[in-house]
PDB file of N, CA and C in Angstrom:
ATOM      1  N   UNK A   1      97.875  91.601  84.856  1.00  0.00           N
ATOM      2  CA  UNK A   1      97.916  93.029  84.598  1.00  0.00           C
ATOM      3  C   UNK A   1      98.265  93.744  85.897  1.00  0.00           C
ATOM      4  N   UNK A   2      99.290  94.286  85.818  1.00  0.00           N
ATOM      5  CA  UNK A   2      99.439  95.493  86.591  1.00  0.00           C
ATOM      6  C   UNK A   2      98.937  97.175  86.450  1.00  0.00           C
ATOM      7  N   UNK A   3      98.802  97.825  87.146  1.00  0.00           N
ATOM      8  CA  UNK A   3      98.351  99.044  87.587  1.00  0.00           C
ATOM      9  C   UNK A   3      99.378  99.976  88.297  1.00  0.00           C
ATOM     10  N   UNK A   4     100.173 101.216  87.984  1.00  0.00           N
ATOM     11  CA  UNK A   4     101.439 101.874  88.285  1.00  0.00           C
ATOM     12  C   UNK A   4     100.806 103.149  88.249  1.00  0.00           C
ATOM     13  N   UNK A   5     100.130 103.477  89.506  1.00  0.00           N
ATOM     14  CA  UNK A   5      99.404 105.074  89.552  1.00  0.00           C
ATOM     15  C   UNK A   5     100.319 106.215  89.152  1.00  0.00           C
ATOM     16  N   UNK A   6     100.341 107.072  88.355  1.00  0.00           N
ATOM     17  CA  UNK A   6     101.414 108.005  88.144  1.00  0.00           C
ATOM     18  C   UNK A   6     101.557 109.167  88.963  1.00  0.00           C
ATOM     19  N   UNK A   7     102.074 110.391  89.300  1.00  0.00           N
ATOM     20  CA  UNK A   7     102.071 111.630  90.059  1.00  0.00           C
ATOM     21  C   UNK A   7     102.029 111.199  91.103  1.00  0.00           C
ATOM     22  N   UNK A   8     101.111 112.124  92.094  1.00  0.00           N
ATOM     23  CA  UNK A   8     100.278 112.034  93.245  1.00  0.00           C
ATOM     24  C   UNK A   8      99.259 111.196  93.657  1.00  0.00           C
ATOM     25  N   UNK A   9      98.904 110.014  92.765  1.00  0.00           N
ATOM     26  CA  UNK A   9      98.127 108.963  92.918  1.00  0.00           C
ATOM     27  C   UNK A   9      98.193 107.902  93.352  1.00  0.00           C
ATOM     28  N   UNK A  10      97.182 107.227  94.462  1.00  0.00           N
ATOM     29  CA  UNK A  10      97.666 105.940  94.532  1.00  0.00           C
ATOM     30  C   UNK A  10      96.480 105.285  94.714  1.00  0.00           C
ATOM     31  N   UNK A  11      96.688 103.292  94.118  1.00  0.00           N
ATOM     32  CA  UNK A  11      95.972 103.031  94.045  1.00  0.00           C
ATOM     33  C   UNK A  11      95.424 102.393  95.371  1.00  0.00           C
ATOM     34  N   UNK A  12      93.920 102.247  95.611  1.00  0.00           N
ATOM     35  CA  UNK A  12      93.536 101.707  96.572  1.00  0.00           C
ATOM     36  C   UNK A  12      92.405 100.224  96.262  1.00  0.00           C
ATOM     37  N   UNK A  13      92.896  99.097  97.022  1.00  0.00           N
ATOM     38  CA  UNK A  13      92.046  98.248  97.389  1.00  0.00           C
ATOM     39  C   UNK A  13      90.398  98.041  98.282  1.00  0.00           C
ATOM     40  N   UNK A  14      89.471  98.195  97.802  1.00  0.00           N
ATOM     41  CA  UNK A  14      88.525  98.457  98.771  1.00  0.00           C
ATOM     42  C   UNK A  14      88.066  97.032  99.768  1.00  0.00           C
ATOM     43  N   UNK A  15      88.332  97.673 100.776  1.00  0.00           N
ATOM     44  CA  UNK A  15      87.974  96.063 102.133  1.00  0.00           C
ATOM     45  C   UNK A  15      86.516  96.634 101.988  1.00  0.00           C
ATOM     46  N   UNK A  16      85.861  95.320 101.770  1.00  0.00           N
ATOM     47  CA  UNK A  16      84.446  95.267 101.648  1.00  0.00           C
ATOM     48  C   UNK A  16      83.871  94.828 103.176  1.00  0.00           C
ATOM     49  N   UNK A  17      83.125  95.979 103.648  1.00  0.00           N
ATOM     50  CA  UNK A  17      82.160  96.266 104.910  1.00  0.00           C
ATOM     51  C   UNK A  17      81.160  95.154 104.968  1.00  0.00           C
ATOM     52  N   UNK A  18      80.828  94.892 106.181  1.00  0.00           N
ATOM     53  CA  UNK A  18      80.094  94.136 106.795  1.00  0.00           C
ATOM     54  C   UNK A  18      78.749  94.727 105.942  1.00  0.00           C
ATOM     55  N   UNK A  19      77.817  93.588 105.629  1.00  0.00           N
ATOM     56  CA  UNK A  19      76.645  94.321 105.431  1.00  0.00           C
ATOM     57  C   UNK A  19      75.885  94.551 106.933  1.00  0.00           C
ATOM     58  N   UNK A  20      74.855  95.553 106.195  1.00  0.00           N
ATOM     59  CA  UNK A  20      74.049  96.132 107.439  1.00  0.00           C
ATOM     60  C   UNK A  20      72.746  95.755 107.266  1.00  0.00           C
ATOM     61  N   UNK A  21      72.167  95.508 108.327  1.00  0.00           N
ATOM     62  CA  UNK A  21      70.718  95.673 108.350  1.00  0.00           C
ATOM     63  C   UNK A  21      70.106  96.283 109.355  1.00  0.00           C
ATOM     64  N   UNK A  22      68.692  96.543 108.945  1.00  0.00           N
ATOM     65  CA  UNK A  22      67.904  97.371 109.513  1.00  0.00           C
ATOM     66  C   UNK A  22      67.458  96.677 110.646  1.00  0.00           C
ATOM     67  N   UNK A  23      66.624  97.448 111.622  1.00  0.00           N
ATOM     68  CA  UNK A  23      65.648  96.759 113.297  1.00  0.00           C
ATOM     69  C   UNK A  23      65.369  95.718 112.799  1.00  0.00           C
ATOM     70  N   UNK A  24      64.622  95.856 111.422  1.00  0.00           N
ATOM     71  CA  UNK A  24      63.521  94.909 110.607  1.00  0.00           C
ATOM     72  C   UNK A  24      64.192  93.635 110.555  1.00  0.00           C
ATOM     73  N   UNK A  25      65.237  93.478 109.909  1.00  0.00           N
ATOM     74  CA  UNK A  25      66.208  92.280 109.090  1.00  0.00           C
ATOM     75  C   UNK A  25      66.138  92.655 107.335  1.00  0.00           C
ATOM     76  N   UNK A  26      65.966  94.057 107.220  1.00  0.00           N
ATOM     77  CA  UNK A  26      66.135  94.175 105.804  1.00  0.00           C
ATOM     78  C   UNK A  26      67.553  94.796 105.530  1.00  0.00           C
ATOM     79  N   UNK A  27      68.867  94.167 104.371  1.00  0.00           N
ATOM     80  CA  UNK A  27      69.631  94.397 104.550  1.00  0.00           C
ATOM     81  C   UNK A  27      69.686  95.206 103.392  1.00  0.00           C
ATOM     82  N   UNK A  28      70.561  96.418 103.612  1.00  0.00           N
ATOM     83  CA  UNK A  28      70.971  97.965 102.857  1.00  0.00           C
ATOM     84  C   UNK A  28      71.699  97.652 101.935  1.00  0.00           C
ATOM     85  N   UNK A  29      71.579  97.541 100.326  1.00  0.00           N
ATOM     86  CA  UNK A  29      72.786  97.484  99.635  1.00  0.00           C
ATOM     87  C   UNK A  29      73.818  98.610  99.948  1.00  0.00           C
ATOM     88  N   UNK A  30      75.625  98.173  99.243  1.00  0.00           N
ATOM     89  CA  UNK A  30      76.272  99.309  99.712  1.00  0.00           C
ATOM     90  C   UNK A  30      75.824 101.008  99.269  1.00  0.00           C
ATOM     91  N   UNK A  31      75.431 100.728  98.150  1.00  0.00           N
ATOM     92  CA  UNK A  31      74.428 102.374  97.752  1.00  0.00           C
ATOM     93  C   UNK A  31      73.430 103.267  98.407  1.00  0.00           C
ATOM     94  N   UNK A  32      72.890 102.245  99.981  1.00  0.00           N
ATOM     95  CA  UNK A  32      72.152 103.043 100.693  1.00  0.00           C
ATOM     96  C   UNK A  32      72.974 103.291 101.791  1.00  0.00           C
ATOM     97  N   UNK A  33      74.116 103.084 101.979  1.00  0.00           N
ATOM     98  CA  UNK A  33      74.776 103.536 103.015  1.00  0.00           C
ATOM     99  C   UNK A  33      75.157 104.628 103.210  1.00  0.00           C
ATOM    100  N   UNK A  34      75.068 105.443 104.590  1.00  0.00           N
ATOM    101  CA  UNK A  34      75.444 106.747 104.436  1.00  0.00           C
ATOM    102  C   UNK A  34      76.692 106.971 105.190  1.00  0.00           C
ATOM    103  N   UNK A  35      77.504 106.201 104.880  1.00  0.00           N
ATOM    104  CA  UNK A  35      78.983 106.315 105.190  1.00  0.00           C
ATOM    105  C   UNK A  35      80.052 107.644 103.817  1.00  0.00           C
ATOM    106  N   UNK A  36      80.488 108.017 104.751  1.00  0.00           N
ATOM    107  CA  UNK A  36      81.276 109.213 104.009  1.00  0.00           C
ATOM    108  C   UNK A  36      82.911 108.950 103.738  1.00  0.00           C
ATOM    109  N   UNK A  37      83.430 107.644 103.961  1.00  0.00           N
ATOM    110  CA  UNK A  37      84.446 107.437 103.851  1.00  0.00           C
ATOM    111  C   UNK A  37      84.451 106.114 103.512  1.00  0.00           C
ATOM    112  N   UNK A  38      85.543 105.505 102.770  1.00  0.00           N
ATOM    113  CA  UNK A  38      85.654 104.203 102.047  1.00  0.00           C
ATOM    114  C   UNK A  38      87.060 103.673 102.801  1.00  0.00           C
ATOM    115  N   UNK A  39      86.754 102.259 103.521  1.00  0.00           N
ATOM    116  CA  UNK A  39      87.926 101.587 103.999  1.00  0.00           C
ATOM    117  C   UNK A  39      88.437 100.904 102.572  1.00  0.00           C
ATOM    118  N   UNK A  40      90.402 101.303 102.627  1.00  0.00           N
ATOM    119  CA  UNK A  40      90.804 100.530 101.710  1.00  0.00           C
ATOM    120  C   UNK A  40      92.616 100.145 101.664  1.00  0.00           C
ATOM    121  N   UNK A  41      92.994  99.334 101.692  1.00  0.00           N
ATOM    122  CA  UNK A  41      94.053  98.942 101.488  1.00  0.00           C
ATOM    123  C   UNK A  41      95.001  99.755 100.459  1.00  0.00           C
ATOM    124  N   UNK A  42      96.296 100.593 100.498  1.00  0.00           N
ATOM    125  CA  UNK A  42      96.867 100.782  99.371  1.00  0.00           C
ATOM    126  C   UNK A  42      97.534  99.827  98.913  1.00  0.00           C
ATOM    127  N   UNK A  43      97.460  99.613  97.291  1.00  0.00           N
ATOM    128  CA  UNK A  43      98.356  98.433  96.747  1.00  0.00           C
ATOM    129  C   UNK A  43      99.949  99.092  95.791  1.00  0.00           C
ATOM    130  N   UNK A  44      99.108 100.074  95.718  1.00  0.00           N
ATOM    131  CA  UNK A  44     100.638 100.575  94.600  1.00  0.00           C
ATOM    132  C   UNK A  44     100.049 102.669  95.165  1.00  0.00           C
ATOM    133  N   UNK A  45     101.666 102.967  95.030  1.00  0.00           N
ATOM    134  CA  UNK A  45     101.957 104.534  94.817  1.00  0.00           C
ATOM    135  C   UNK A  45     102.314 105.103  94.083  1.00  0.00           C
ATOM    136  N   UNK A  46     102.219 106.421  93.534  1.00  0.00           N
ATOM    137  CA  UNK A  46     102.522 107.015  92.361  1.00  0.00           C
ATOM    138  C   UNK A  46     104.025 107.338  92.841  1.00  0.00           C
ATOM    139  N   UNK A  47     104.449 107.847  91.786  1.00  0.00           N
ATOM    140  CA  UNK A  47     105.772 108.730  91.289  1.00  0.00           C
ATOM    141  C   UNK A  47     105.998 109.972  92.218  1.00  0.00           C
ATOM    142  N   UNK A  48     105.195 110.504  92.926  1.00  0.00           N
ATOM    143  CA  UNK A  48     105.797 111.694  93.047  1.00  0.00           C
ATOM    144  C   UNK A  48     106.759 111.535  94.291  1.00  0.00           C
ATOM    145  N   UNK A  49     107.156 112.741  94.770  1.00  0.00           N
ATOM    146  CA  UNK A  49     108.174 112.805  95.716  1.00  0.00           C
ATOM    147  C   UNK A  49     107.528 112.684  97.477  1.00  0.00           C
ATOM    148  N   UNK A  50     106.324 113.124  97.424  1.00  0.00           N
ATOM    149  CA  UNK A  50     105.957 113.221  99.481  1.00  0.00           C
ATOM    150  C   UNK A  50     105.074 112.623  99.033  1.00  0.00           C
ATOM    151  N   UNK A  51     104.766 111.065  99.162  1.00  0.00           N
ATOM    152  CA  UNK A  51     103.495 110.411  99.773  1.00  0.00           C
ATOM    153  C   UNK A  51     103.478 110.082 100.951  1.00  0.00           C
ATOM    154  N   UNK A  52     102.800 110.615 101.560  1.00  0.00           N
ATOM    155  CA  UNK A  52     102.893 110.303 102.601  1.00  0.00           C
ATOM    156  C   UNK A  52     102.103 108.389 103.275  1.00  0.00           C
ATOM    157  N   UNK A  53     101.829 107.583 102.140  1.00  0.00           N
ATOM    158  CA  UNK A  53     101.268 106.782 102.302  1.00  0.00           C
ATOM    159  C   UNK A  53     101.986 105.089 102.167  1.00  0.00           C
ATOM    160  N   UNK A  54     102.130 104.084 102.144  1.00  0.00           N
ATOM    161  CA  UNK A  54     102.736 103.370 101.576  1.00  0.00           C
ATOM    162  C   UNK A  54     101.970 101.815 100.914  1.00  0.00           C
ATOM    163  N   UNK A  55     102.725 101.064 100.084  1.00  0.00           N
ATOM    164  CA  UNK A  55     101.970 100.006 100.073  1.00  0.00           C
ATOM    165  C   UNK A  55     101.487  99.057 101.540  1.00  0.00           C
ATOM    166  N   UNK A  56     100.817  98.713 101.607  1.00  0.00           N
ATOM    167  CA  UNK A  56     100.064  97.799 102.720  1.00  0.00           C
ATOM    168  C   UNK A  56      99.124  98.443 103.416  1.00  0.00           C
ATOM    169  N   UNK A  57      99.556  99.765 103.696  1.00  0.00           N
ATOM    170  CA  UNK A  57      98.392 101.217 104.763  1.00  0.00           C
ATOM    171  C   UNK A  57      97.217 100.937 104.517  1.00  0.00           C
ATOM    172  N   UNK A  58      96.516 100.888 105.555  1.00  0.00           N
ATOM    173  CA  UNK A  58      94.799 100.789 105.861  1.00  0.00           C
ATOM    174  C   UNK A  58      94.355 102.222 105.796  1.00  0.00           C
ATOM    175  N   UNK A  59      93.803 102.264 105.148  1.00  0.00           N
ATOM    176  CA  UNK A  59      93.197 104.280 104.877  1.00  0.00           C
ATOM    177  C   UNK A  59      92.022 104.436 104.531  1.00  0.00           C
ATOM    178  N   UNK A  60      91.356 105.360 104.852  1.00  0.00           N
ATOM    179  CA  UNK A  60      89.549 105.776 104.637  1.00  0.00           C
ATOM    180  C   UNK A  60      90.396 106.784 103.601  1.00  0.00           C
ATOM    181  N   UNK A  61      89.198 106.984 102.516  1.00  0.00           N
ATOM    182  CA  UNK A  61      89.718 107.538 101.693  1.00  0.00           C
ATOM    183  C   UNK A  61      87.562 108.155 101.335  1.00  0.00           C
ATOM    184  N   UNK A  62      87.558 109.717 100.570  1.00  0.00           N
ATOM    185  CA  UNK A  62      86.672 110.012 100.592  1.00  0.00           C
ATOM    186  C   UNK A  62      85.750 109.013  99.553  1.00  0.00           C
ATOM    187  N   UNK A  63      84.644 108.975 100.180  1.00  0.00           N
ATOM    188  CA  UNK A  63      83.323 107.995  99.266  1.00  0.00           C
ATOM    189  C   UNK A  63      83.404 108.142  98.003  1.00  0.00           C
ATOM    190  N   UNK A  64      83.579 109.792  97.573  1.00  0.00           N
ATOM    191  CA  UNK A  64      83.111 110.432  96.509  1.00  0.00           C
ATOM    192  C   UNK A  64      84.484 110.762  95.666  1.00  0.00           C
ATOM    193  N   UNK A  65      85.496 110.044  96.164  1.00  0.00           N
ATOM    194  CA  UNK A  65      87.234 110.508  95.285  1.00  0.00           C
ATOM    195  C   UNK A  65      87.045 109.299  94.219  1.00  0.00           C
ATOM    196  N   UNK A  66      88.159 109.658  93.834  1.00  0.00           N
ATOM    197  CA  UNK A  66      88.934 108.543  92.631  1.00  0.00           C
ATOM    198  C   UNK A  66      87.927 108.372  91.438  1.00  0.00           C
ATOM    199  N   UNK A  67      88.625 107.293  90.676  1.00  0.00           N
ATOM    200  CA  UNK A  67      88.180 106.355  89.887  1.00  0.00           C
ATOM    201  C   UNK A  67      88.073 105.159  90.148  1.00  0.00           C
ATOM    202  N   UNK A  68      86.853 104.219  90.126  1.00  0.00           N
ATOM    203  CA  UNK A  68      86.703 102.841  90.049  1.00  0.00           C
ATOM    204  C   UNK A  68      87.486 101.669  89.241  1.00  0.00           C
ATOM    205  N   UNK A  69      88.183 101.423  89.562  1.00  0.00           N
ATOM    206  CA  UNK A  69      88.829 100.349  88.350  1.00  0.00           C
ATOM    207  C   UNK A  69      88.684  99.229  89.033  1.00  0.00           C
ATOM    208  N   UNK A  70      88.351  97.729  87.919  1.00  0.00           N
ATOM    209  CA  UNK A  70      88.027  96.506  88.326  1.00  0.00           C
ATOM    210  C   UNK A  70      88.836  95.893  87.473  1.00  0.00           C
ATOM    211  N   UNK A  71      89.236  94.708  88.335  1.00  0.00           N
ATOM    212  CA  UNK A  71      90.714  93.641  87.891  1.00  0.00           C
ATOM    213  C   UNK A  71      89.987  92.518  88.516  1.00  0.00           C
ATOM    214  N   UNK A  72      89.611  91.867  87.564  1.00  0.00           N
ATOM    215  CA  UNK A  72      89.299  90.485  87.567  1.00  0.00           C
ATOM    216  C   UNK A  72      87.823  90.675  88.721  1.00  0.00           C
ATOM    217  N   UNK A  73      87.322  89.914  90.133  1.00  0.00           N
ATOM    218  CA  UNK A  73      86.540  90.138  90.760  1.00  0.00           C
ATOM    219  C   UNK A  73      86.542  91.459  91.854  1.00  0.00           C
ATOM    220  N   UNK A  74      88.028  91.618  91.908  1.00  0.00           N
ATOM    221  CA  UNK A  74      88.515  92.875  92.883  1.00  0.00           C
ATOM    222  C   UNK A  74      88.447  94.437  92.332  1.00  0.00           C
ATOM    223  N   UNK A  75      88.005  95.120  93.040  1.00  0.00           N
ATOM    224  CA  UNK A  75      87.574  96.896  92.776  1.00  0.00           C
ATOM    225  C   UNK A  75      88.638  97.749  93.754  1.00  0.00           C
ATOM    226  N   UNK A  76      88.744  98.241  92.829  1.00  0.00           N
ATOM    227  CA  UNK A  76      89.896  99.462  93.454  1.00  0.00           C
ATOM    228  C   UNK A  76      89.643 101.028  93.305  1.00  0.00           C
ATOM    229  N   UNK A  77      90.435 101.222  93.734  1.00  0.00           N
ATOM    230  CA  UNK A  77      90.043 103.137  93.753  1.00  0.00           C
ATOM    231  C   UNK A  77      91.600 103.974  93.131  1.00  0.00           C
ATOM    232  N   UNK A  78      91.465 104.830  92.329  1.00  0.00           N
ATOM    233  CA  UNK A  78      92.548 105.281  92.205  1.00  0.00           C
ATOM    234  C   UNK A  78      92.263 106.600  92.363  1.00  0.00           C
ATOM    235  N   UNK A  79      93.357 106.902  93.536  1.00  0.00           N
ATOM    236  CA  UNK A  79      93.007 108.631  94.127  1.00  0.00           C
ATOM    237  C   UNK A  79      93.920 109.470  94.330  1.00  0.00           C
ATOM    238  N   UNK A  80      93.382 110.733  94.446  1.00  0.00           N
ATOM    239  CA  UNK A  80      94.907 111.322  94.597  1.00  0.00           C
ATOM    240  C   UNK A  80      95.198 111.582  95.859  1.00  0.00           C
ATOM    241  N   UNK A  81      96.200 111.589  96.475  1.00  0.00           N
ATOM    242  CA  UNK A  81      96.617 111.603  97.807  1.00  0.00           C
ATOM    243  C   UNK A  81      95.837 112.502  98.928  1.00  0.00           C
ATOM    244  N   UNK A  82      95.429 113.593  98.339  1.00  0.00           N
ATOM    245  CA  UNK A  82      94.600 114.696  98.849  1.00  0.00           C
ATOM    246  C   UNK A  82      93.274 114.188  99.358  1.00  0.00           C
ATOM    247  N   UNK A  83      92.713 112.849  98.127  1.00  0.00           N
ATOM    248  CA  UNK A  83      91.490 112.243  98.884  1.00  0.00           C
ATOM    249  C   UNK A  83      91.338 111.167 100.158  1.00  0.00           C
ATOM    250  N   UNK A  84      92.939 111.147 100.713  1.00  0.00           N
ATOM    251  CA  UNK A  84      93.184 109.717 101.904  1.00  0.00           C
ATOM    252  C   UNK A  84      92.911 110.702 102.340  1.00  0.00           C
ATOM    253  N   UNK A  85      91.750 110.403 103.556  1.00  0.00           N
ATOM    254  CA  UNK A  85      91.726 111.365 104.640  1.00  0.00           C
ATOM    255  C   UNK A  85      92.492 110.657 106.009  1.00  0.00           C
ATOM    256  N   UNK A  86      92.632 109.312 105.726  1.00  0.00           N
ATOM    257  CA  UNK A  86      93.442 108.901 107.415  1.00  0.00           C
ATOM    258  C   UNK A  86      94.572 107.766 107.094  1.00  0.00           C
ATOM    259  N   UNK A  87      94.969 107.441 107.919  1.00  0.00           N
ATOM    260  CA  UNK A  87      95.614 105.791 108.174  1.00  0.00           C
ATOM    261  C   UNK A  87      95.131 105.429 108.990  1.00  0.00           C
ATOM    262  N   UNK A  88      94.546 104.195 108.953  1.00  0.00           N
ATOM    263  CA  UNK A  88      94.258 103.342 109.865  1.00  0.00           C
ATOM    264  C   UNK A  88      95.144 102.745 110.997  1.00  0.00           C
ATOM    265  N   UNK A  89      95.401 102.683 111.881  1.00  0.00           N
ATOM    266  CA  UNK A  89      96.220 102.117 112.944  1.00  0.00           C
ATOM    267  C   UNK A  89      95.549 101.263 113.637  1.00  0.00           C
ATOM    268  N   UNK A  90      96.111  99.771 113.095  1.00  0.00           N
ATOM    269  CA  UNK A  90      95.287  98.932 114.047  1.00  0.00           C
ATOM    270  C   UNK A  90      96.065  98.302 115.163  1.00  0.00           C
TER     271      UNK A  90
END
């Protein structure tokens, strides 16, 4: 199955974060984290005319954007361009 974000949308891959733990050794599921941005791979771009984004781009994209969609064990984000807040430059 493929996924072909339409408009201003594109889809994103989420790179799954190191877990964290506390002083203690108790480790935080991702739901207690208070991170405000989501690292994620784009895999596909929508239709429209200025994305400024492309397939492969490393991008934080907001915690609280998109839709969740799951393909097989992998989770993705589908957002609209307005919610990439960066590119990653590594």
């Amino acid at each position: 199955m493929k996924i072909k974000p339409l408009g201003n949308r594109v889809l994103v891959k989420k790179i799954e974060q190191e877990e964290r733990k506390t002083p203690g050794g108790i480790v935080l599921p991702e739901s207690v984290k208070d991170e405000k941005a989501i690292r994620g791979e784009v895999v596909a771009v929508g239709t429209a005319e200025k994305i400024e984004v492309k397939e492969g781009d490393k991008v934080l994209v907001s915690a609280y954007a998109g839709t969740e969609v799951r393909m097989g064990e992998e989770k993705y984000l589908l957002v609209k361009t307005t919610d990439i807040l960066a590119i990653i430059e590594e």
